[in-house]
Protein backbone atom coordinates (compact mmCIF):
# COMPACT_ATOMS: atom_id res chain seq x y z
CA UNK A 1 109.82 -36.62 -167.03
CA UNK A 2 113.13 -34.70 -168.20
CA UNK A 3 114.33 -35.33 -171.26
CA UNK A 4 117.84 -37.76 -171.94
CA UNK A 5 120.55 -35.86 -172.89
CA UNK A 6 122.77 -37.00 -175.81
CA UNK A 7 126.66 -36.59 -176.43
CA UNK A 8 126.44 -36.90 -180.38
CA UNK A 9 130.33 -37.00 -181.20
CA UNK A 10 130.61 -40.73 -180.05
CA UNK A 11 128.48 -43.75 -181.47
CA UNK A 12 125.31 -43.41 -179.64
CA UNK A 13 123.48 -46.51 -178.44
CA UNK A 14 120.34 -48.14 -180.31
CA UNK A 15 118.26 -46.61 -177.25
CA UNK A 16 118.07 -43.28 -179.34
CA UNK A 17 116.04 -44.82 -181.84
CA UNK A 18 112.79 -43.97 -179.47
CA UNK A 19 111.69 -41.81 -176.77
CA UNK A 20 113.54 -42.54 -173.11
CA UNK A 21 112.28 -41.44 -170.38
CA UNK A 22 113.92 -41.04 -166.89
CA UNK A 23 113.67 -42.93 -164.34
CA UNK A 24 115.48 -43.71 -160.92
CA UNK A 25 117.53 -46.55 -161.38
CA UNK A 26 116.89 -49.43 -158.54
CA UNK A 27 119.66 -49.78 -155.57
CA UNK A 28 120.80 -45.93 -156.50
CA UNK A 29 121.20 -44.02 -153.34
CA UNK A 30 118.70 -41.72 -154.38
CA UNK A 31 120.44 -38.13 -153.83
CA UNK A 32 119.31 -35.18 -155.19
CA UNK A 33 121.11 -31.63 -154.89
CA UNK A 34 120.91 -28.22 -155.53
CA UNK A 35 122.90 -26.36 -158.72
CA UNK A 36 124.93 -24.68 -156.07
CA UNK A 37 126.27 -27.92 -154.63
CA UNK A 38 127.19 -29.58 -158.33
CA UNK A 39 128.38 -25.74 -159.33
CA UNK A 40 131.01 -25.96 -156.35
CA UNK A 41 131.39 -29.51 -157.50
CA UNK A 42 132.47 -28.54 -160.49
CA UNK A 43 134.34 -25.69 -159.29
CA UNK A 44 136.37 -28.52 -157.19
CA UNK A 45 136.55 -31.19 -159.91
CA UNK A 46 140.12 -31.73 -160.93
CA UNK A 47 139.12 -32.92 -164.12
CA UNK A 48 137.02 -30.09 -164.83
CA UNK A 49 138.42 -27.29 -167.43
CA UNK A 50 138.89 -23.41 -167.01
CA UNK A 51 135.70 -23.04 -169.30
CA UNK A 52 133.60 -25.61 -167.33
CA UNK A 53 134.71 -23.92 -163.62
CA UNK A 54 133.45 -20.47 -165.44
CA UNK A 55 130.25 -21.85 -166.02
CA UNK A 56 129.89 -23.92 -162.85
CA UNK A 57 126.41 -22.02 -162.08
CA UNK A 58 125.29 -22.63 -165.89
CA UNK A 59 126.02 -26.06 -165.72
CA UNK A 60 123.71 -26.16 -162.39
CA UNK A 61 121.14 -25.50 -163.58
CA UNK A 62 121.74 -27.61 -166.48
CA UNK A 63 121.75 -30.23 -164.44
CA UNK A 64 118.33 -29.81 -162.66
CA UNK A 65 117.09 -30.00 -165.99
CA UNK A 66 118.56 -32.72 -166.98
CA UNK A 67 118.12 -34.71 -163.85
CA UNK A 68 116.60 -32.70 -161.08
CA UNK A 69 120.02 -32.66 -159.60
CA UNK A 70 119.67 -36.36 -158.65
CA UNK A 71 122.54 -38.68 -159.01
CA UNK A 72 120.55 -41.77 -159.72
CA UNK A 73 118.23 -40.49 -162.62
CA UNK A 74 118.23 -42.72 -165.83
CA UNK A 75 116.89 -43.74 -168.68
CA UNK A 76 118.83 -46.41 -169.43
CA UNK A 77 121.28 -44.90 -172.11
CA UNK A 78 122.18 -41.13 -170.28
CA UNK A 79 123.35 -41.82 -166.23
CA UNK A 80 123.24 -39.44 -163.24
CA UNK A 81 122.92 -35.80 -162.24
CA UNK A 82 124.45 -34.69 -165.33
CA UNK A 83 123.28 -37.47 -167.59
CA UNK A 84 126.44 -39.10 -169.04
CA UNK A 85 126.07 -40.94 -172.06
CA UNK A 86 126.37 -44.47 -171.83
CA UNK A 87 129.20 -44.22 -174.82
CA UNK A 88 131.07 -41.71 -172.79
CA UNK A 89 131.22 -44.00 -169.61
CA UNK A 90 135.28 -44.49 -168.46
CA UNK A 91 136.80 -47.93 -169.97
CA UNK A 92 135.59 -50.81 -167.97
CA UNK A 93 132.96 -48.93 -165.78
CA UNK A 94 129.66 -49.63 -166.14
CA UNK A 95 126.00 -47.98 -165.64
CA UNK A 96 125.83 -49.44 -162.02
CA UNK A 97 129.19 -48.16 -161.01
CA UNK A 98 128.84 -44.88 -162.51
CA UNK A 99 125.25 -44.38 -160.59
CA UNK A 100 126.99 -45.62 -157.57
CA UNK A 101 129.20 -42.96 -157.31
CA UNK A 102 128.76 -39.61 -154.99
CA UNK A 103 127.58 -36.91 -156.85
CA UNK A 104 131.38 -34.87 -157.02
CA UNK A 105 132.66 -38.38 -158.25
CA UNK A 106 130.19 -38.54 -160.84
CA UNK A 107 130.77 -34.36 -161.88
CA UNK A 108 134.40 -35.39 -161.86
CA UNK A 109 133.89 -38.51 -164.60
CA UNK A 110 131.59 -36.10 -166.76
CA UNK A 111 134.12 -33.51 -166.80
CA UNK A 112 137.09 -35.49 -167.64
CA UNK A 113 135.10 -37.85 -170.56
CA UNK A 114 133.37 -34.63 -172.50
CA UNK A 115 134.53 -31.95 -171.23
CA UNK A 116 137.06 -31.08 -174.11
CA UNK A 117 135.54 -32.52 -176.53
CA UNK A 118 131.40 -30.39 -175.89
CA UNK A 119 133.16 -27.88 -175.59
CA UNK A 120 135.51 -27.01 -178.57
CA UNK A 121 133.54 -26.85 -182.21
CA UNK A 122 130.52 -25.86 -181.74
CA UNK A 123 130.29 -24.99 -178.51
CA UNK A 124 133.19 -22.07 -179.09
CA UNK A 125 131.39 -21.06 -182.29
CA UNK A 126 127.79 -20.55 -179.87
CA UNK A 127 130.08 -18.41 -176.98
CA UNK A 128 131.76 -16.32 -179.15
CA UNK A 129 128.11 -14.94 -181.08
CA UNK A 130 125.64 -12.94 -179.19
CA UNK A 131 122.79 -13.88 -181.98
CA UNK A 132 122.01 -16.42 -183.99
CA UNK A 133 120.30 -15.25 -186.80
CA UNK A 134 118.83 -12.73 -184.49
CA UNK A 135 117.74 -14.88 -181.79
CA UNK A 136 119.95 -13.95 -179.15
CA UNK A 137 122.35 -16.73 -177.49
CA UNK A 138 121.84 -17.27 -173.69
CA UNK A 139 124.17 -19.63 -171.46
CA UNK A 140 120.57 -22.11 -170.85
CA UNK A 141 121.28 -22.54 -175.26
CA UNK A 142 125.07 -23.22 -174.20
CA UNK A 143 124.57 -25.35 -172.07
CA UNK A 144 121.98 -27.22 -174.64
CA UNK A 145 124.68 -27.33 -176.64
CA UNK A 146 127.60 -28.66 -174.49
CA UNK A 147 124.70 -31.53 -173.63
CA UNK A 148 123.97 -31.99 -176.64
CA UNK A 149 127.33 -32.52 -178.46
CA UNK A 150 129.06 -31.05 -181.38
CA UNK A 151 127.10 -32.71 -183.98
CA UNK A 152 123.52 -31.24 -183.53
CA UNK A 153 124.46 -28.42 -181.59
CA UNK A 154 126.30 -27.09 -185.17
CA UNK A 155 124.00 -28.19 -186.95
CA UNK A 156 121.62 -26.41 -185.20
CA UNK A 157 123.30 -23.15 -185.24
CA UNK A 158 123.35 -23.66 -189.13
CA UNK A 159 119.66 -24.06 -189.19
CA UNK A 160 119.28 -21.14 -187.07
CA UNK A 161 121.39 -18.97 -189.41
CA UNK A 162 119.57 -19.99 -192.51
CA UNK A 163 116.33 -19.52 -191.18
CA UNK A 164 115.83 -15.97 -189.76
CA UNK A 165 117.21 -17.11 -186.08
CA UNK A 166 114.06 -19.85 -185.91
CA UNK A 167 115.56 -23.51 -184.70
CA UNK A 168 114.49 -26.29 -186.24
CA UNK A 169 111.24 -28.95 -184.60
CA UNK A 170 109.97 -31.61 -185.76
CA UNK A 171 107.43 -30.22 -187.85
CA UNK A 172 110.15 -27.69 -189.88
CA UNK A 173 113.13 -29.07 -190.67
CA UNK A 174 113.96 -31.01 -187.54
CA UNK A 175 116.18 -34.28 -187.61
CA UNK A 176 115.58 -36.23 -184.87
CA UNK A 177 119.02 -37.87 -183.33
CA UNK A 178 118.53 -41.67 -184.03
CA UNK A 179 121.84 -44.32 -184.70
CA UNK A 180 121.44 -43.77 -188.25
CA UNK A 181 121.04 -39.50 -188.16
CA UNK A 182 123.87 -39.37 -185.75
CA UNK A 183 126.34 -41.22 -187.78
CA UNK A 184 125.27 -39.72 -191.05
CA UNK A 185 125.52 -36.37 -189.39
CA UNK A 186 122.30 -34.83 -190.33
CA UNK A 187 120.84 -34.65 -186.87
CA UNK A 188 119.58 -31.38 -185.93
CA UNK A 189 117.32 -32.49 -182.77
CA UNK A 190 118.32 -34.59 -179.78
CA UNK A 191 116.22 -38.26 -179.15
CA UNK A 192 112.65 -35.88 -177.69
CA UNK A 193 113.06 -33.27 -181.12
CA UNK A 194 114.61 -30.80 -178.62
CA UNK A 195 117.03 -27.98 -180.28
CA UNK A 196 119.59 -26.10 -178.68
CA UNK A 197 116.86 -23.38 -178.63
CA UNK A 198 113.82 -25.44 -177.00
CA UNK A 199 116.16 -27.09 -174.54
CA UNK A 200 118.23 -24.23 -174.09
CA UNK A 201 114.99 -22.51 -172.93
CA UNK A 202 114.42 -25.41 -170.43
CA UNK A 203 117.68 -25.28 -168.93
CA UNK A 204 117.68 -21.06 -168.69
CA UNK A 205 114.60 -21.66 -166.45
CA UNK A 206 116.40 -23.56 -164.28
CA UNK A 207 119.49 -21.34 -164.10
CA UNK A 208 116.89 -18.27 -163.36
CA UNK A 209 115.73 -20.26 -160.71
CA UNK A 210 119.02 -20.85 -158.92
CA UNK A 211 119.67 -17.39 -159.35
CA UNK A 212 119.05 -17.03 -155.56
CA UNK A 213 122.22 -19.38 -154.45
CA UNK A 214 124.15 -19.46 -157.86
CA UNK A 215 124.61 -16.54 -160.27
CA UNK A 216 126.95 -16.31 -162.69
CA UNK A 217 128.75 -12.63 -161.90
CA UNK A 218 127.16 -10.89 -165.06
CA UNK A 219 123.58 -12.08 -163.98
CA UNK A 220 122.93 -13.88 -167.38
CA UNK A 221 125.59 -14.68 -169.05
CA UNK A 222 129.01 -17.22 -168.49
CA UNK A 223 131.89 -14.51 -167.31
CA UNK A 224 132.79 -16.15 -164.14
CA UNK A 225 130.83 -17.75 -161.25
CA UNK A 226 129.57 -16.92 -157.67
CA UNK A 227 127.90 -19.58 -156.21
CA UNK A 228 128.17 -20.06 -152.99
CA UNK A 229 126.87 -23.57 -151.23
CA UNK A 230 124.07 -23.11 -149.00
CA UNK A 231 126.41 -23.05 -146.22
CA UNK A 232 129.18 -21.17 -147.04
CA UNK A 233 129.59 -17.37 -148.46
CA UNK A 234 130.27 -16.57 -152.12
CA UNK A 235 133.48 -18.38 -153.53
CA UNK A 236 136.23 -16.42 -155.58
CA UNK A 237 135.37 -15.42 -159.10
CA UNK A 238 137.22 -17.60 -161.91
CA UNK A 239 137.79 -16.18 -165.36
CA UNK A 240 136.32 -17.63 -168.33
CA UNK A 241 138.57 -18.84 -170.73
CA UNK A 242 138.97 -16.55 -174.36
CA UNK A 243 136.34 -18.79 -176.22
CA UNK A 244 133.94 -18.76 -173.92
CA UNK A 245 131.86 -15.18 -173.96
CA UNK A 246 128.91 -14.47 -172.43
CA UNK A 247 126.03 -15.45 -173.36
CA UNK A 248 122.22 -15.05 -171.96
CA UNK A 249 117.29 -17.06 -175.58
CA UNK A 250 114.08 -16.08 -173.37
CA UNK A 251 112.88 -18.87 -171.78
CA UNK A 252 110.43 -20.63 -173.85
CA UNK A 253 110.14 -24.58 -171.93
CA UNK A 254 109.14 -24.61 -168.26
């Protein structure tokens, strides 16, 4: 089962108090895709910002971790092939409708409800260092973060820097994200006690993986994408925006 992913700057539902695990919500149409075919969605999204098109291939693989690239995946509180949180949902649409949608739909809602707001704080601090303490930053940990939210992810990084690059688990220091840790802000962990690190390593296996059909143009890091569809030949090269450098933590989940 993969693990829910959180976006920790809104009120969080009561679900985070215990483990979720996914599932494939019933009537869903059951779609899965490859991180080259939500890259290019993102690439294509018209809500989508300048830093999210330069890590379309990032965020790819991101999503097969967090969904296996299926657009009905669940777990009740986090929806579809990039797990939206069920806080972050549009005004007036529900679970059902948002599961309904076709997968670029669903990358376009994602982008436009946290797009701006994963990726400033935090998420600028993480792409503009190339260590943390010594542990070096990689775009899976980015990407952690940008799923994660602002909240844990700097609170993470402050653990990291504090503690000789080592992220905090459950057994040192870890917070797990619960109603209660989220809105007193001492969460350090998402709802499994993953940290950027341990998740970020999860989701830097993936983006290895895609390698193949979606490679960001510096071969680790977040300066611009490639990714052609299965289909079609390599795409144009987009820029990263200032904030967002590149970045590449060895892979330490399968």
């Amino acid at each position: 089962m993969r693990r829910p992913s959180f976006a920790t700057y809104a009120i969080i539902a009561t679900t985070l108090n215990t483990p979720a695990y996914a599932f494939i919500a019933p009537g869903c149409s059951n779609q899965s895709y490859s991180a080259s075919d939500i890259a290019q969605a993102i690439r294509n999204a018209d809500g989508a910002s300048d830093t999210l098109k330069s890590n379309a291939c990032n965020f790819g693989g991101a999503a097969l971790a967090e969904s296996g690239g299926n657009t009905c995946e669940s777990n009740g509180n986090n929806f579809g092939v990039l797990q939206l949180t069920r806080s972050n949902l549009p005004p007036g649409m529900t679970a059902a409708q948002y599961l309904s949608l076709s997968m670029p739909q669903q990358v376009s809602v994602w982008a436009q409800q946290v797009g701006d707001s994963n990726t400033s704080g935090a998420y600028e601090t993480l792409a503009n260092v190339s260590n943390i303490g010594g542990t070096q930053v990689t775009a899976g940990m980015l990407m952690a973060c940008f799923q994660f939210g602002p909240l844990i992810c700097n609170n993470d990084i402050a653990y990291m820097q504090t503690h000789g690059g080592q992220a905090p688990t459950a057994a040192s220091g870890g917070v797990r994200a619960t109603a209660s840790t989220l809105s007193n802000g001492t969460a350090n962990l998402d709802g499994n006690n993953q940290s950027i690190a341990s998740w970020g390593g999860a989701i830097q296996n993936r983006i290895t993986q895609a390698a193949a059909t979606c490679t960001p143009t510096n071969g680790g890091g977040g300066s611009g994408t490639n990714c052609p569809t299965n289909s079609t030949t390599p795409g144009t090269i987009i820029s990263p925006s200032p904030g967002n450098a590149p970045v590449s933590l060895p892979p330490n989940l399968a």
